[in-house]
PDB file of N, CA and C in Angstrom:
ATOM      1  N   UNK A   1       4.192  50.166 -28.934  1.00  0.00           N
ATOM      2  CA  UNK A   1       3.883  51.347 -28.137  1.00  0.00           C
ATOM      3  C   UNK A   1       4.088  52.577 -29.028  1.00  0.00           C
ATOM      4  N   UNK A   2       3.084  53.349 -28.828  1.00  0.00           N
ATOM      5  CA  UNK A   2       3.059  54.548 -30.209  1.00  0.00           C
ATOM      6  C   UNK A   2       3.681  55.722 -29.061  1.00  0.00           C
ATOM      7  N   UNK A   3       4.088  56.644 -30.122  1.00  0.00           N
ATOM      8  CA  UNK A   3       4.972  58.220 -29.499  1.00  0.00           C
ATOM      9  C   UNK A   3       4.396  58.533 -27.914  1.00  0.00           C
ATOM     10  N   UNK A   4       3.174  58.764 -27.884  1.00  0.00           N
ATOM     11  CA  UNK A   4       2.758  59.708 -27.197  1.00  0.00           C
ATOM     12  C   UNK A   4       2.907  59.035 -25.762  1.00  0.00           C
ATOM     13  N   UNK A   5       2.680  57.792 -25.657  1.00  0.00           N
ATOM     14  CA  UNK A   5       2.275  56.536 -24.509  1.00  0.00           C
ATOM     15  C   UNK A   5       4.041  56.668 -23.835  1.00  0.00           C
ATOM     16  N   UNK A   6       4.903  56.445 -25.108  1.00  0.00           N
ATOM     17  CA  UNK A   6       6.514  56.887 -24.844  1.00  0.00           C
ATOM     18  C   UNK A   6       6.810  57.726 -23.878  1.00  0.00           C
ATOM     19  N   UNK A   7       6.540  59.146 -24.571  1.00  0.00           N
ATOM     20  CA  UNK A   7       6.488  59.982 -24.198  1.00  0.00           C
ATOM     21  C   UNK A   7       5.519  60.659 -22.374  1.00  0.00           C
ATOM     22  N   UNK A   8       4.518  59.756 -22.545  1.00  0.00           N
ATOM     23  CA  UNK A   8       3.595  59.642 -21.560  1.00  0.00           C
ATOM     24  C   UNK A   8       4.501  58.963 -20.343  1.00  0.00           C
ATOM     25  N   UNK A   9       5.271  58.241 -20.182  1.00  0.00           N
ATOM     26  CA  UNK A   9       5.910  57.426 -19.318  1.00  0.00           C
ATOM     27  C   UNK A   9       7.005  58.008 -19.208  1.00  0.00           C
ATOM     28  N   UNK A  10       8.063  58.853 -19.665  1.00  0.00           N
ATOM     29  CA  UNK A  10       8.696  59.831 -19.841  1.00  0.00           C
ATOM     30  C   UNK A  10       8.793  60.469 -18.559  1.00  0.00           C
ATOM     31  N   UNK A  11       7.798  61.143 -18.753  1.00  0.00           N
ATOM     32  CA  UNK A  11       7.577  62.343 -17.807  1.00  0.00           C
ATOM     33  C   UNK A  11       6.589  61.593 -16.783  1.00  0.00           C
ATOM     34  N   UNK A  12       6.109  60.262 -16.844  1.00  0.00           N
ATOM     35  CA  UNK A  12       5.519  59.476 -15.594  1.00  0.00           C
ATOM     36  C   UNK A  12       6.868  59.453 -14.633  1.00  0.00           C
ATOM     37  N   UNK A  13       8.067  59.050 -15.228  1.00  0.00           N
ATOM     38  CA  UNK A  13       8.952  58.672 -14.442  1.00  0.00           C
ATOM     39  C   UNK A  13       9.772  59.795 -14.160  1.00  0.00           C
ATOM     40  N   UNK A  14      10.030  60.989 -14.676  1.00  0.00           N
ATOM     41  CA  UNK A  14      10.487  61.907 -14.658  1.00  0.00           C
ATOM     42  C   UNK A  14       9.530  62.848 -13.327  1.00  0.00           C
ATOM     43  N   UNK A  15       8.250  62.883 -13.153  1.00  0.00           N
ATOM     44  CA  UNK A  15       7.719  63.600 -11.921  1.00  0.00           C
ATOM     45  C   UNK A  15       8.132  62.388 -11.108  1.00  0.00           C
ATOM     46  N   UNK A  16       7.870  61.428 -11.211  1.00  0.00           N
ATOM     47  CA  UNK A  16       8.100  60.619 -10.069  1.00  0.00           C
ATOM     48  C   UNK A  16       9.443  60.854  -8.827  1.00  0.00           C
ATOM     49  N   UNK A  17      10.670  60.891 -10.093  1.00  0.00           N
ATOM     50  CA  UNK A  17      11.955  60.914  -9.379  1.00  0.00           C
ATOM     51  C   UNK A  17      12.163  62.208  -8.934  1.00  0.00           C
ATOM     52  N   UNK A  18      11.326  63.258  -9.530  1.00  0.00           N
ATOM     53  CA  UNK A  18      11.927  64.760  -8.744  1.00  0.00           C
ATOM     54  C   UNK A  18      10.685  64.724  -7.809  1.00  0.00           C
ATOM     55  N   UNK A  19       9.449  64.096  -7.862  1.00  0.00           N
ATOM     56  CA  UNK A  19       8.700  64.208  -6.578  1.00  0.00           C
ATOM     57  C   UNK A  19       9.290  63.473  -5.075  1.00  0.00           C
ATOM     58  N   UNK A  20      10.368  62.496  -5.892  1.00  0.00           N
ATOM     59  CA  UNK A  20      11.039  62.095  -4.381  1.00  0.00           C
ATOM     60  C   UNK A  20      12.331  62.573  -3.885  1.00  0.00           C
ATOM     61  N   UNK A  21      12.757  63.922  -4.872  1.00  0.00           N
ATOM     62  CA  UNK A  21      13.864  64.431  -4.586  1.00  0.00           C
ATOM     63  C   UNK A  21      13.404  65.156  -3.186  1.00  0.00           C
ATOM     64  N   UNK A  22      12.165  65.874  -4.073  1.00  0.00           N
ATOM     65  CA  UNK A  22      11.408  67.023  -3.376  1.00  0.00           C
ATOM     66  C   UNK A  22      11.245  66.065  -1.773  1.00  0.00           C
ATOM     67  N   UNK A  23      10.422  65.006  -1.614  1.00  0.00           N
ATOM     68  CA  UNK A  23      10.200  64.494  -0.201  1.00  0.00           C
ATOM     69  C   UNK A  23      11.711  64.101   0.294  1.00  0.00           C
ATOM     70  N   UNK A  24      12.533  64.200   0.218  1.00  0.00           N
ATOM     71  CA  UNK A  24      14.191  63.436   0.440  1.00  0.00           C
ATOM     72  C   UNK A  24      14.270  64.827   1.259  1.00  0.00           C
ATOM     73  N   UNK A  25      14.000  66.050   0.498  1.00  0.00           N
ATOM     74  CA  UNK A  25      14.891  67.061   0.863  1.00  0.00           C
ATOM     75  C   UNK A  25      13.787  67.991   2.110  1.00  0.00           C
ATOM     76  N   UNK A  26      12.225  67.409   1.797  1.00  0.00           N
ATOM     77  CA  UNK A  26      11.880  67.939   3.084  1.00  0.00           C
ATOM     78  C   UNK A  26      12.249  67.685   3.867  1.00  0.00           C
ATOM     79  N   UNK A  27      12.620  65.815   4.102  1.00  0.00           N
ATOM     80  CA  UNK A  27      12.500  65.177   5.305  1.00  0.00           C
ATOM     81  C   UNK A  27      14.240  65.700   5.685  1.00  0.00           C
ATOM     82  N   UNK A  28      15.617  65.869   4.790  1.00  0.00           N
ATOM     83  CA  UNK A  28      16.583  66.232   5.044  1.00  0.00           C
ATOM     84  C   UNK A  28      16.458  67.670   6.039  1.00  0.00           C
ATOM     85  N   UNK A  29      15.650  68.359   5.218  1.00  0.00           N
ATOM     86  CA  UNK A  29      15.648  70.221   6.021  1.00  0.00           C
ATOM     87  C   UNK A  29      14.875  70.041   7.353  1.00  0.00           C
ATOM     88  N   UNK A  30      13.947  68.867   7.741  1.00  0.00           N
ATOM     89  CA  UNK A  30      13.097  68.461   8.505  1.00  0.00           C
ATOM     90  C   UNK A  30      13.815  68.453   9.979  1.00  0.00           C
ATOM     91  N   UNK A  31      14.793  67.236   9.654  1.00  0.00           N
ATOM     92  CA  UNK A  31      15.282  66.386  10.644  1.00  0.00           C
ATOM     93  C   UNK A  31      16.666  66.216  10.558  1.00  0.00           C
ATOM     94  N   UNK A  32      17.687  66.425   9.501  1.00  0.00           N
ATOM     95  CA  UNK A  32      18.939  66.967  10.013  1.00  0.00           C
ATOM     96  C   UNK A  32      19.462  68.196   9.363  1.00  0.00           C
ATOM     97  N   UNK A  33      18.657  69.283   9.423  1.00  0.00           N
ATOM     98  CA  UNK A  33      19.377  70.419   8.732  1.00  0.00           C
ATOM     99  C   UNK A  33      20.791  70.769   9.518  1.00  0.00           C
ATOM    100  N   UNK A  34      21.287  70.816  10.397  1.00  0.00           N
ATOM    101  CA  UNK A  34      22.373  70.893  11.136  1.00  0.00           C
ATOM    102  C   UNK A  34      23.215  69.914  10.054  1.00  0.00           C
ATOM    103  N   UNK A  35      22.688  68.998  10.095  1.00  0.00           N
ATOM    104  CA  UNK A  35      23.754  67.554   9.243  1.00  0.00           C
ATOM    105  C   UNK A  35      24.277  68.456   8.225  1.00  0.00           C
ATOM    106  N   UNK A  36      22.500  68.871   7.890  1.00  0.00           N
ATOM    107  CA  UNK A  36      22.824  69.487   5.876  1.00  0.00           C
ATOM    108  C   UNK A  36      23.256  70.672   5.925  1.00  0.00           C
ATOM    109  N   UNK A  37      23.938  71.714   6.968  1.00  0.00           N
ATOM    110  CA  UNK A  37      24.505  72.656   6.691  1.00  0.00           C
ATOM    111  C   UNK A  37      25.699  72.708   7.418  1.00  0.00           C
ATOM    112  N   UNK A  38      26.368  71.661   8.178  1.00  0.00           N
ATOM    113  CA  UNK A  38      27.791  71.759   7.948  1.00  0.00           C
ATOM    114  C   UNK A  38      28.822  71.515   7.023  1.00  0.00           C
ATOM    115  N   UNK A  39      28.698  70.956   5.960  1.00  0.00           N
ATOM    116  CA  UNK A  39      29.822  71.046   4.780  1.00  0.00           C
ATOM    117  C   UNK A  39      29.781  72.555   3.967  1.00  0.00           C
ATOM    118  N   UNK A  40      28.292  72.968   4.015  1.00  0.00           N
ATOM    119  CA  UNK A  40      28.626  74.002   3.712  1.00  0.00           C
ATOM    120  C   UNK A  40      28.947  75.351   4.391  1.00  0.00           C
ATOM    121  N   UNK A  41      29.330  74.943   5.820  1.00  0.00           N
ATOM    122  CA  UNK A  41      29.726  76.114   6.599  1.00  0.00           C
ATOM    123  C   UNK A  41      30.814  76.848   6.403  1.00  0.00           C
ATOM    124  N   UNK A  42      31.855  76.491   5.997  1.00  0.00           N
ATOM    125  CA  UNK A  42      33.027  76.669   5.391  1.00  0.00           C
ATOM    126  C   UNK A  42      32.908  77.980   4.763  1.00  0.00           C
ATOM    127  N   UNK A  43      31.930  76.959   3.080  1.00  0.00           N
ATOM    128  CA  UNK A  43      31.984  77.883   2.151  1.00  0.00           C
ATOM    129  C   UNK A  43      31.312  78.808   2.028  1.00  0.00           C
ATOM    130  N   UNK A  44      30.092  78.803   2.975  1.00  0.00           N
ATOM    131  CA  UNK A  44      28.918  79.914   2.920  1.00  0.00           C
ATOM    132  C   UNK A  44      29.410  80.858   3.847  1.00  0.00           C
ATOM    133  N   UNK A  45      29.546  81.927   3.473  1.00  0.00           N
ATOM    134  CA  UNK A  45      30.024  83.197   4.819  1.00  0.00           C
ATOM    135  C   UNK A  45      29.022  84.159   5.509  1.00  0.00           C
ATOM    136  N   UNK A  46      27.734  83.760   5.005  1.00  0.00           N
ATOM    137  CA  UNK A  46      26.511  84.258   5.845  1.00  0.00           C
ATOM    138  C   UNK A  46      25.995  83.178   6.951  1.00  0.00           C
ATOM    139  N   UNK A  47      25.409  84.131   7.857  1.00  0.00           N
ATOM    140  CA  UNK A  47      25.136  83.269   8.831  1.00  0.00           C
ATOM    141  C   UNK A  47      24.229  82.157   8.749  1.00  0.00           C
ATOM    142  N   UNK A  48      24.005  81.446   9.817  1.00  0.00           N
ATOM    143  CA  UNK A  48      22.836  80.266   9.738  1.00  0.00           C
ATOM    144  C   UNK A  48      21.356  80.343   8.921  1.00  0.00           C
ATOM    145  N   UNK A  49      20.461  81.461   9.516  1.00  0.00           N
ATOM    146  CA  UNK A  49      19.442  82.096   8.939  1.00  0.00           C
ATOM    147  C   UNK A  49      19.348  82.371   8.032  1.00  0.00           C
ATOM    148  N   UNK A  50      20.735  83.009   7.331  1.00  0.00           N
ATOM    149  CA  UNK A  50      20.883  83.197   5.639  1.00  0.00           C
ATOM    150  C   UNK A  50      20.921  82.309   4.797  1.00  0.00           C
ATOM    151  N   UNK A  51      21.592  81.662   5.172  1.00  0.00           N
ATOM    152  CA  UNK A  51      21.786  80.326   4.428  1.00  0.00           C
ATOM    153  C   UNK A  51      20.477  79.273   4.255  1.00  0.00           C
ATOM    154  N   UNK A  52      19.904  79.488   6.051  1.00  0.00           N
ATOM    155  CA  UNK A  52      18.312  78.780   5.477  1.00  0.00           C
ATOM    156  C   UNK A  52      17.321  79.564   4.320  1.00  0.00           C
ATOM    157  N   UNK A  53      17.649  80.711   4.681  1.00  0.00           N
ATOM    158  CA  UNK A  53      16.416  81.703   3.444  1.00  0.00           C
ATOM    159  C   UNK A  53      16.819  81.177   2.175  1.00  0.00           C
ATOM    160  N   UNK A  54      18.357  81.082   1.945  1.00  0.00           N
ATOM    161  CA  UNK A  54      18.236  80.951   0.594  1.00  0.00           C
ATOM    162  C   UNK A  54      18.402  79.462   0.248  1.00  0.00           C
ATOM    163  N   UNK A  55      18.591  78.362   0.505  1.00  0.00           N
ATOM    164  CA  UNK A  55      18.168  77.134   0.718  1.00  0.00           C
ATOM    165  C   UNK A  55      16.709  76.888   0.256  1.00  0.00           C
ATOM    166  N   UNK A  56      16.237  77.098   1.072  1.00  0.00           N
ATOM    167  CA  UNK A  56      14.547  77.405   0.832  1.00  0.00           C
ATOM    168  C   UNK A  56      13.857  77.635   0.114  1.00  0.00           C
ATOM    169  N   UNK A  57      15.037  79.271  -0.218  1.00  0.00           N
ATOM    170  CA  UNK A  57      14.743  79.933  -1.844  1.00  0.00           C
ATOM    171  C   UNK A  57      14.918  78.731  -3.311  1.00  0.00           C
ATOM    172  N   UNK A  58      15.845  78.365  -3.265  1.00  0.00           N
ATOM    173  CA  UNK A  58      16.500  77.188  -4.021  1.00  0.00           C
ATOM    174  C   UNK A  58      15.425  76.334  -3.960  1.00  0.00           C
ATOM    175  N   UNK A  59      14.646  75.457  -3.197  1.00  0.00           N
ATOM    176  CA  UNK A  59      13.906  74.959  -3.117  1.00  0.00           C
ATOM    177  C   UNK A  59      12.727  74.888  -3.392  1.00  0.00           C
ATOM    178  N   UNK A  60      12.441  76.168  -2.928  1.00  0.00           N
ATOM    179  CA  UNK A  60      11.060  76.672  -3.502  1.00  0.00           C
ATOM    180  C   UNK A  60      11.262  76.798  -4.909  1.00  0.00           C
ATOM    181  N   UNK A  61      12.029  77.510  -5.668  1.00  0.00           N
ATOM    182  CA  UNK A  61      12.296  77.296  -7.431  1.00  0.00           C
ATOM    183  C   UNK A  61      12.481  75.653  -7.895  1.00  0.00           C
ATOM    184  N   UNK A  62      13.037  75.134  -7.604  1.00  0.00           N
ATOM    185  CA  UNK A  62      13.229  73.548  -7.867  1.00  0.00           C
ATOM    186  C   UNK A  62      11.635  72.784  -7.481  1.00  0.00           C
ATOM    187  N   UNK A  63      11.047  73.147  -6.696  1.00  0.00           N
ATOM    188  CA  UNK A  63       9.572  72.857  -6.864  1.00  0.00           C
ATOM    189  C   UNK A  63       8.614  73.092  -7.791  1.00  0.00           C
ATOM    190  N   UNK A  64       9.313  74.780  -8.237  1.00  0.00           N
ATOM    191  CA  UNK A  64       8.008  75.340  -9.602  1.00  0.00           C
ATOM    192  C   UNK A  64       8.503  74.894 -10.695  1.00  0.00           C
ATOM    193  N   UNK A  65      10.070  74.560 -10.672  1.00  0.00           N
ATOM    194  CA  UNK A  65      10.627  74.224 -12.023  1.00  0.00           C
ATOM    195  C   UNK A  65      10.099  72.467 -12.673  1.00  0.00           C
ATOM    196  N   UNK A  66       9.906  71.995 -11.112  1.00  0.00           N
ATOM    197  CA  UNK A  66       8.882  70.702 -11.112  1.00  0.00           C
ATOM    198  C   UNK A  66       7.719  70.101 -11.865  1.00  0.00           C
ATOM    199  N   UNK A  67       7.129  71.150 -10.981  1.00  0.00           N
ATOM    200  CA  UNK A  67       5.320  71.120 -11.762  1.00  0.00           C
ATOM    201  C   UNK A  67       5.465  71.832 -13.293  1.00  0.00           C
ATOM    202  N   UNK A  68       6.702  72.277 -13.141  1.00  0.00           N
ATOM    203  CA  UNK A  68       6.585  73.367 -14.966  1.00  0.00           C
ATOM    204  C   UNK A  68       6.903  72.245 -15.921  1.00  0.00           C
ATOM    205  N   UNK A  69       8.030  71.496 -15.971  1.00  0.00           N
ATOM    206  CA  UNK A  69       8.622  71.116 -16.823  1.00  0.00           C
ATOM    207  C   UNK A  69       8.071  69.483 -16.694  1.00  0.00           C
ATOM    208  N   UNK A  70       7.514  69.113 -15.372  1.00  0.00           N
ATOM    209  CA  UNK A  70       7.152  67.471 -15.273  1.00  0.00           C
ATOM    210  C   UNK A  70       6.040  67.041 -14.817  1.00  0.00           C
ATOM    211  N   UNK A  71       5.258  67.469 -14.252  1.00  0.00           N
ATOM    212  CA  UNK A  71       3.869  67.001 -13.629  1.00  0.00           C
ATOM    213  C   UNK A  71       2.967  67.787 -14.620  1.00  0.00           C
ATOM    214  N   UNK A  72       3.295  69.198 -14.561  1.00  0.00           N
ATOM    215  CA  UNK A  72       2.035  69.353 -15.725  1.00  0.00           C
ATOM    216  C   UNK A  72       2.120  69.143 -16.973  1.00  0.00           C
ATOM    217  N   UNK A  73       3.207  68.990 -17.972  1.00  0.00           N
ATOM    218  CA  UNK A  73       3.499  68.255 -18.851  1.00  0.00           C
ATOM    219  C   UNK A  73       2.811  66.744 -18.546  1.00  0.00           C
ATOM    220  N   UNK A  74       2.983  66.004 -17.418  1.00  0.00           N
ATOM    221  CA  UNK A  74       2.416  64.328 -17.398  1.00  0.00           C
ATOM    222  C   UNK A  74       0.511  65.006 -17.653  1.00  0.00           C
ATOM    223  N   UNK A  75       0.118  65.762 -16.504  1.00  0.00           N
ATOM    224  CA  UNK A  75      -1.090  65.608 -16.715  1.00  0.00           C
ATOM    225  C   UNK A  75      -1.714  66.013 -17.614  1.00  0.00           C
ATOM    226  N   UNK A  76      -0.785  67.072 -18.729  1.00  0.00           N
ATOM    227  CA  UNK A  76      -1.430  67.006 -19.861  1.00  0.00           C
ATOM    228  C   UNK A  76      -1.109  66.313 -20.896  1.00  0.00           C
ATOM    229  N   UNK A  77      -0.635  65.303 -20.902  1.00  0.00           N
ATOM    230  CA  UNK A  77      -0.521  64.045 -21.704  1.00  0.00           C
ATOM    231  C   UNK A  77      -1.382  63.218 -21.004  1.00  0.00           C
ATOM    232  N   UNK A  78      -1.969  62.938 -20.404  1.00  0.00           N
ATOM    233  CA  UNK A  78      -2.775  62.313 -19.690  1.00  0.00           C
ATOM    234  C   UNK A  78      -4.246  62.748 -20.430  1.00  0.00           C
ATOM    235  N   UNK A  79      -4.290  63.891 -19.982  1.00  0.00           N
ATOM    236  CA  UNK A  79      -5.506  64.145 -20.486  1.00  0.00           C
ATOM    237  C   UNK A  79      -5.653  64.315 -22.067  1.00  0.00           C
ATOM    238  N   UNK A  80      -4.412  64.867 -23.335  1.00  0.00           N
ATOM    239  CA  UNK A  80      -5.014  64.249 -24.467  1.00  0.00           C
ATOM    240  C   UNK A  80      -4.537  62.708 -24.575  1.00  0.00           C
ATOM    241  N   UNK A  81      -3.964  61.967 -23.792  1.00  0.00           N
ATOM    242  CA  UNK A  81      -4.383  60.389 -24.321  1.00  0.00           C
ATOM    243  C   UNK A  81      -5.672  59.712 -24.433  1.00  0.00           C
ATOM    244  N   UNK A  82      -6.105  60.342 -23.070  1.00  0.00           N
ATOM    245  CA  UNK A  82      -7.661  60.134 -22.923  1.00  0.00           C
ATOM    246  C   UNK A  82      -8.729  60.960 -24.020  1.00  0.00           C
TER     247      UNK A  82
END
Protein backbone atom coordinates (compact mmCIF):
# COMPACT_ATOMS: atom_id res chain seq x y z
CA UNK A 1 0.00 0.00 0.00
CA UNK A 2 1.72 3.28 -1.22
CA UNK A 3 1.58 6.84 1.00
CA UNK A 4 -1.28 8.38 -0.36
CA UNK A 5 -3.97 5.18 -0.20
CA UNK A 6 -2.41 5.33 3.76
CA UNK A 7 -3.06 8.41 4.09
CA UNK A 8 -6.43 8.16 2.08
CA UNK A 9 -7.88 5.78 4.83
CA UNK A 10 -6.58 8.06 7.46
CA UNK A 11 -8.87 10.58 7.12
CA UNK A 12 -11.57 7.77 5.65
CA UNK A 13 -11.66 6.77 9.22
CA UNK A 14 -11.02 9.94 10.80
CA UNK A 15 -14.46 11.70 9.04
CA UNK A 16 -16.10 8.67 9.79
CA UNK A 17 -15.64 8.76 13.69
CA UNK A 18 -16.28 12.59 14.05
CA UNK A 19 -19.29 12.15 11.57
CA UNK A 20 -20.69 9.87 14.33
CA UNK A 21 -19.68 12.08 17.09
CA UNK A 22 -21.58 14.76 15.24
CA UNK A 23 -24.95 12.22 14.88
CA UNK A 24 -24.39 10.96 18.82
CA UNK A 25 -24.61 14.53 19.80
CA UNK A 26 -27.62 15.51 17.62
CA UNK A 27 -29.55 12.67 18.72
CA UNK A 28 -28.11 13.54 22.60
CA UNK A 29 -29.34 17.54 22.20
CA UNK A 30 -32.45 15.86 20.39
CA UNK A 31 -33.84 13.63 23.00
CA UNK A 32 -32.18 14.05 26.33
CA UNK A 33 -30.84 17.50 26.56
CA UNK A 34 -32.27 17.78 30.15
CA UNK A 35 -30.03 14.42 30.74
CA UNK A 36 -27.10 16.46 28.97
CA UNK A 37 -27.41 19.53 30.98
CA UNK A 38 -27.64 18.45 34.44
CA UNK A 39 -24.01 17.71 35.42
CA UNK A 40 -23.36 20.74 34.12
CA UNK A 41 -25.81 22.73 36.12
CA UNK A 42 -23.70 23.15 38.95
CA UNK A 43 -20.91 24.49 37.07
CA UNK A 44 -22.56 26.65 34.48
CA UNK A 45 -24.07 29.83 36.26
CA UNK A 46 -26.09 31.04 33.26
CA UNK A 47 -29.34 30.05 32.77
CA UNK A 48 -30.86 27.15 30.68
CA UNK A 49 -31.10 29.15 27.30
CA UNK A 50 -27.53 30.26 27.77
CA UNK A 51 -26.09 27.37 28.13
CA UNK A 52 -28.10 25.97 25.03
CA UNK A 53 -26.73 29.03 22.78
CA UNK A 54 -23.46 28.25 23.65
CA UNK A 55 -23.58 24.44 23.42
CA UNK A 56 -24.75 24.88 20.01
CA UNK A 57 -22.15 27.45 19.55
CA UNK A 58 -19.54 24.67 20.45
CA UNK A 59 -21.14 22.56 18.12
CA UNK A 60 -21.62 24.41 15.38
CA UNK A 61 -17.51 25.06 15.44
CA UNK A 62 -16.79 21.28 16.01
CA UNK A 63 -18.82 20.75 12.77
CA UNK A 64 -16.67 23.36 10.61
CA UNK A 65 -13.58 22.17 12.35
CA UNK A 66 -14.94 18.72 10.76
CA UNK A 67 -15.36 19.32 7.19
CA UNK A 68 -11.95 21.57 7.58
CA UNK A 69 -9.56 19.27 8.87
CA UNK A 70 -11.45 15.67 7.72
CA UNK A 71 -13.98 15.32 5.04
CA UNK A 72 -12.53 17.80 2.80
CA UNK A 73 -9.10 16.70 3.23
CA UNK A 74 -10.78 12.80 2.42
CA UNK A 75 -12.47 14.24 -0.67
CA UNK A 76 -9.57 15.72 -1.83
CA UNK A 77 -7.52 12.75 -1.66
CA UNK A 78 -10.10 11.09 -3.32
CA UNK A 79 -10.15 13.07 -6.06
CA UNK A 80 -6.20 13.24 -6.75
CA UNK A 81 -6.13 9.35 -6.30
CA UNK A 82 -8.42 9.22 -9.04
Amino acid sequence: MNDINLITDFFMWFSIINISIIILFYILLYFAFDFFYMPFKKIYLGSKEEFNKSVVNIFFQYRMLTGFFAVFPYITLLIINN
